[in-house]
Protein backbone atom coordinates (compact mmCIF):
# COMPACT_ATOMS: atom_id res chain seq x y z
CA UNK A 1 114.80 37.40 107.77
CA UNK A 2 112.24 34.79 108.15
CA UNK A 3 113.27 32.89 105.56
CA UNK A 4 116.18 32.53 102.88
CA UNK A 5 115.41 34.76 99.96
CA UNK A 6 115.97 32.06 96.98
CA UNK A 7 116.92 33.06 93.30
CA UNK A 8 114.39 33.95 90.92
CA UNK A 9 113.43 30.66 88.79
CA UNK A 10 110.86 31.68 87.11
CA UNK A 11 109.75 32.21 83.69
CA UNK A 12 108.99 36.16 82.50
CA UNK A 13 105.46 35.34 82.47
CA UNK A 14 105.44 33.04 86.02
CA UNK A 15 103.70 30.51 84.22
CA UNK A 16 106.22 27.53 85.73
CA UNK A 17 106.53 28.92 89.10
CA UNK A 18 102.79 28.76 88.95
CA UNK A 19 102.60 25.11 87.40
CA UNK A 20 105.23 24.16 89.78
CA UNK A 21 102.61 25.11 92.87
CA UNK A 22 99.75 23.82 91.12
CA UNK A 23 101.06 20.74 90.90
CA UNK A 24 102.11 20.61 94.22
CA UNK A 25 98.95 20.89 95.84
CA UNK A 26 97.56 17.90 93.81
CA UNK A 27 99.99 15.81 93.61
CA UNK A 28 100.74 16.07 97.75
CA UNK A 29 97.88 17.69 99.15
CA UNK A 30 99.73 18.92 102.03
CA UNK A 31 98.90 22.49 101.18
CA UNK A 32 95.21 21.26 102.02
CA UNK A 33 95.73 20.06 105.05
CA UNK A 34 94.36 22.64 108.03
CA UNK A 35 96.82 24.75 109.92
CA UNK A 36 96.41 22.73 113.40
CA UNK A 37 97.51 19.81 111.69
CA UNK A 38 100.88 21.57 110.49
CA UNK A 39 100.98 22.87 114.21
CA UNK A 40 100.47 19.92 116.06
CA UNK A 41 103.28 18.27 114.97
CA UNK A 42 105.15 21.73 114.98
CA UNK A 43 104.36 21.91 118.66
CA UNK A 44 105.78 18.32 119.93
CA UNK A 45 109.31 18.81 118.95
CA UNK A 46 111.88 19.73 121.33
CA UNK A 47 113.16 23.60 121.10
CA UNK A 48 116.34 24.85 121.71
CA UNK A 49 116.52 29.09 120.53
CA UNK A 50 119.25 29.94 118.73
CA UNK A 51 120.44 33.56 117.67
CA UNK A 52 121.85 35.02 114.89
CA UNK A 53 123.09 38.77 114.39
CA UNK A 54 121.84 40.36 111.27
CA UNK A 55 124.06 43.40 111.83
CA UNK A 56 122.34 47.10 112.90
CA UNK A 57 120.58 45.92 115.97
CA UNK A 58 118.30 43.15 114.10
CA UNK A 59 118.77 39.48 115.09
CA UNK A 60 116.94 36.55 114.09
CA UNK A 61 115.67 33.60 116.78
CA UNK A 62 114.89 30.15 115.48
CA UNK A 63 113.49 27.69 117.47
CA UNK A 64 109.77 25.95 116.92
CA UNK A 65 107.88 27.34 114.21
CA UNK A 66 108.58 30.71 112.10
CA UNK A 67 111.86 32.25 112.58
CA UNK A 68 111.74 35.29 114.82
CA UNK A 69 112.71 38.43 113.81
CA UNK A 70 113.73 41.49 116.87
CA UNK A 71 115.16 45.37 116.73
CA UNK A 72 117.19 45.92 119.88
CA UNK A 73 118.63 49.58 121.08
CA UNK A 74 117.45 52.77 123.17
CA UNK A 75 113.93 52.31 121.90
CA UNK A 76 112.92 49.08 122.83
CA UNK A 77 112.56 45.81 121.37
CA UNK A 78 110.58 45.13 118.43
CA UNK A 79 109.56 41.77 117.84
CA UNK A 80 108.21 39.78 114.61
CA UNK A 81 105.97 36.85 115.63
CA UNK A 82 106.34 35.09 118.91
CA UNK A 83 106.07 31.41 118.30
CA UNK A 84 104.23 28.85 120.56
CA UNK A 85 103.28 29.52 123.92
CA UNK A 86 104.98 27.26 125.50
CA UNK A 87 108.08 28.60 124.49
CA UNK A 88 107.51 32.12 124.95
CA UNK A 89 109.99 31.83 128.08
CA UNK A 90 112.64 30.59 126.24
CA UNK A 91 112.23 33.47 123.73
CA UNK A 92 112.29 35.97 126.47
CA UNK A 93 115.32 34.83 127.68
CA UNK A 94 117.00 34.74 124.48
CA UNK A 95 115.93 37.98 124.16
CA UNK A 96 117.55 39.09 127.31
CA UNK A 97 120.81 37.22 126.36
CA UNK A 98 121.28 40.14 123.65
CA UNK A 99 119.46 43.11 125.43
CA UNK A 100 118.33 43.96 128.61
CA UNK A 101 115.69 46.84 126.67
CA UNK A 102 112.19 46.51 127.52
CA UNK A 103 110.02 44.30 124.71
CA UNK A 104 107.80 47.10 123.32
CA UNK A 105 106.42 45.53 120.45
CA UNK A 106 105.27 42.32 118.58
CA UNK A 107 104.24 42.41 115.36
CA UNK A 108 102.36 39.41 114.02
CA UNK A 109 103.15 38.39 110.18
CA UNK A 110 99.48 36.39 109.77
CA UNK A 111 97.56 34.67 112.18
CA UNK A 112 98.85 30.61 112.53
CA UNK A 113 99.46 29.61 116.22
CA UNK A 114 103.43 29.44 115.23
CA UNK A 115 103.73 32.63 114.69
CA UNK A 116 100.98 34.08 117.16
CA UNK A 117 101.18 31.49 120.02
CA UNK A 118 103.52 33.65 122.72
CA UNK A 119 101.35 36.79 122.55
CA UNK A 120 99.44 36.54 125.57
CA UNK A 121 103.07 35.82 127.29
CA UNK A 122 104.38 38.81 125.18
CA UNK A 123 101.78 41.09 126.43
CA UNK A 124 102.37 40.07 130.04
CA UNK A 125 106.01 40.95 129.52
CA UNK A 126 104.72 44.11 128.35
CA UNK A 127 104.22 44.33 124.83
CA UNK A 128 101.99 46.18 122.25
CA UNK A 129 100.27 43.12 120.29
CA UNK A 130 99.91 44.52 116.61
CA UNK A 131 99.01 43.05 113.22
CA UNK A 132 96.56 43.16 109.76
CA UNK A 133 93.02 43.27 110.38
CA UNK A 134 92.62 39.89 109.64
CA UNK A 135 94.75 38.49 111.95
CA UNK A 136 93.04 40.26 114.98
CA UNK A 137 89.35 38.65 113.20
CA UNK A 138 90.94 35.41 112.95
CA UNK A 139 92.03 35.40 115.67
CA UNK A 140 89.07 36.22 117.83
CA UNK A 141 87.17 33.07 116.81
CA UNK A 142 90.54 30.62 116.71
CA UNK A 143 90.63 27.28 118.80
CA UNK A 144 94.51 27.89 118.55
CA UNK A 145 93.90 30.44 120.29
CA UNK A 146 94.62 28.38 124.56
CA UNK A 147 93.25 29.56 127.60
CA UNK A 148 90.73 31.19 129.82
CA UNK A 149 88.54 34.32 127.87
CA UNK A 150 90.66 36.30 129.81
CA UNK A 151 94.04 34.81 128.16
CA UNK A 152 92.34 34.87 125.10
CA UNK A 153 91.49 38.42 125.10
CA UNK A 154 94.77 39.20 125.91
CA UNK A 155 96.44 37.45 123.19
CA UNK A 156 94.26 39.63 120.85
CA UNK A 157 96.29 42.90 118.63
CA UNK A 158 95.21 46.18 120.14
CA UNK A 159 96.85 47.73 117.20
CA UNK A 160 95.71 46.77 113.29
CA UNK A 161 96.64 48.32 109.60
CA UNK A 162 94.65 47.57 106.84
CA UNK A 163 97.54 48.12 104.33
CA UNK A 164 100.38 49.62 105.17
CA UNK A 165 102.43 51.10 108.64
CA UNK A 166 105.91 51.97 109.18
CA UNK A 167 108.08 52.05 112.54
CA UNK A 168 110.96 55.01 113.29
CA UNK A 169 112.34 52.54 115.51
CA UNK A 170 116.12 52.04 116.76
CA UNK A 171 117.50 54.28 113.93
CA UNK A 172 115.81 52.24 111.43
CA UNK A 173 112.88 52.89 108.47
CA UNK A 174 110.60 49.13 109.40
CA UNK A 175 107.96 49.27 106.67
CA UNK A 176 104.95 46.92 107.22
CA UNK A 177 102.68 46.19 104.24
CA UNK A 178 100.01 43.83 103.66
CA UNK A 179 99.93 40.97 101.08
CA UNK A 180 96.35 40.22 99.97
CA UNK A 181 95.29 36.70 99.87
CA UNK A 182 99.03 35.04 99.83
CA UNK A 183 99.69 32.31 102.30
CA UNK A 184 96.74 33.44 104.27
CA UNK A 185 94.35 36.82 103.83
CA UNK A 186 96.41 38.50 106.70
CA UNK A 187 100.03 38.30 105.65
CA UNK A 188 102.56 40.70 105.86
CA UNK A 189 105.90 41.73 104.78
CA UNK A 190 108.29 43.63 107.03
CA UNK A 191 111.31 45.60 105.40
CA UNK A 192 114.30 47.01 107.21
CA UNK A 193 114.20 49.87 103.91
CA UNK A 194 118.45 50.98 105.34
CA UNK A 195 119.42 47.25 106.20
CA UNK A 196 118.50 45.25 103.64
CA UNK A 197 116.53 42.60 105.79
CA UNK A 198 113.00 41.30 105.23
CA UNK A 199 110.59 39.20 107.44
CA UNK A 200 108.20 37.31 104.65
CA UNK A 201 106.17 35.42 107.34
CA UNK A 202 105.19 32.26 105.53
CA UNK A 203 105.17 33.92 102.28
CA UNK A 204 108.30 32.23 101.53
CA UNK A 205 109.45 28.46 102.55
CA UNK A 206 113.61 28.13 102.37
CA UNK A 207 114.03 24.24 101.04
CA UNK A 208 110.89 23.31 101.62
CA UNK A 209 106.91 23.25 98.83
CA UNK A 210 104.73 26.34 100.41
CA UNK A 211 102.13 25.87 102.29
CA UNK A 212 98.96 27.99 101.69
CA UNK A 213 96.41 28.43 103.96
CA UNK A 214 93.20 28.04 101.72
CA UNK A 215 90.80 27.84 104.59
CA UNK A 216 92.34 30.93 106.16
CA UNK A 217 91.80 33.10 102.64
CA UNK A 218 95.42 32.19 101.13
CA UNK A 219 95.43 31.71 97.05
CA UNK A 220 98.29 30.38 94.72
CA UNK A 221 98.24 34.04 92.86
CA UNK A 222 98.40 35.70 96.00
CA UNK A 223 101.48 33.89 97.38
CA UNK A 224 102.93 34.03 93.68
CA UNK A 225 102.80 38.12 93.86
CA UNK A 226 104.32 37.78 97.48
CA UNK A 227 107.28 36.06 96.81
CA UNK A 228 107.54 38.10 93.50
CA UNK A 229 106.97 41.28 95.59
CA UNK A 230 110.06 40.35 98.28
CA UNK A 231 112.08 39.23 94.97
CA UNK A 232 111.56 42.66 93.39
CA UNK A 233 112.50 45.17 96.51
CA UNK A 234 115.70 42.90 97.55
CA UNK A 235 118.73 43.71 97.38
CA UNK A 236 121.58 41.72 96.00
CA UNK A 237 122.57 40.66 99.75
């Protein structure tokens, strides 16, 4: 849901996925580069949020950073990474253009300000912060991480897995599992099991060379068994 699941390319062994991602990080070095720099720039474009319906209640928001991911119906609203801050109002709203439930929940996929940015504004509007372990620990000590001690605190999970959770949420089966070491050492994977539909985070880049997070505990093997792993449980659609 995150991002376009792509063919399989690879070899049976992954040896030229692996080559191919090797050589990316020396030949460009981007993959090097720290998170903040990525988010900086990430952070200065305009935003407009669009919507799209995913069928079953599940809609995806794009607008600056990682794609969005939110479960609508009697329940509540369950929400997949929140963005920047400064566009947590325009999420909102979007949000209330398709549902006028109460935002229960935010999950956070890994721990970069593009995907973790809105939770102190998510909180306000009410929502259970959750995530890995390593997200809330990274978190803690982040500069991306704006504000007074106050709005840092609250921008913190109160809820954390170590491996694996799932939601009985809206009629649906959301499994949440960790991915150790991928793009960062908090990653994770969520899978609507009776729709089909899978947030990957930053485990997978649609049209565009990964990034991995090597200061933040990411590894080439680790985002090679990710995108492997989302490969493997997808369906056809």
């Amino acid at each position: 849901m995150c991002h376009v699941m792509v063919p399989n390319t690879r070899d049976t062994t992954g040896v030229t996925m692996k080559k191919l991602l090797l050589a990316g990080l020396l030949a460009t070095g981007s993959a090097l580069l720290p998170a903040s720099a990525h988010i900086t720039l990430l952070q200065n474009e305009e935003v407009v949020i669009s919507t799209t319906d995913l069928g079953g209640g599940v809609y995806m928001l794009e607008g600056r950073g990682g794609n969005i991911g939110i479960s609508v119906g009697d329940d509540g609203v369950f929400m997949i990474d929140d963005q920047f801050g400064n566009v947590a109002e325009a999420i909102l709203d979007a949000v209330a253009e398709v549902t006028d439930a109460p935002l229960s929940y935010v999950l956070n996929t890994h721990w970069h300000g593009d995907h973790t940015g809105g939770n102190a504004a998510m909180a306000a509007a009410g929502a259970t912060i959750l995530s890995h372990d390593n997200v809330r620990a990274r978190l803690k000590t982040s500069f991306e991480v704006e504000g007074s001690l106050e709005e840092k605190s609250s921008a913190l999970p109160v809820l954390t897995f170590s491996d694996t959770t799932t939601f009985y949420w809206n009629g649906h089966e959301i499994h949440v599992f960790h991915f150790a070491n991928a793009h960062t050492d908090g990653d994770a994977l969520v899978h609507f099991r009776d729709l089909n539909v899978m947030h990957l985070g930053d485990t997978l880049f649609s049209g565009l060379f990964p990034f991995i997070d090597l200061t933040g505990g990411g590894t080439v093997d680790g985002y090679l068994d990710a995108m492997e792993t989302g490969l493997r449980i997808a369906g056809p659609e």
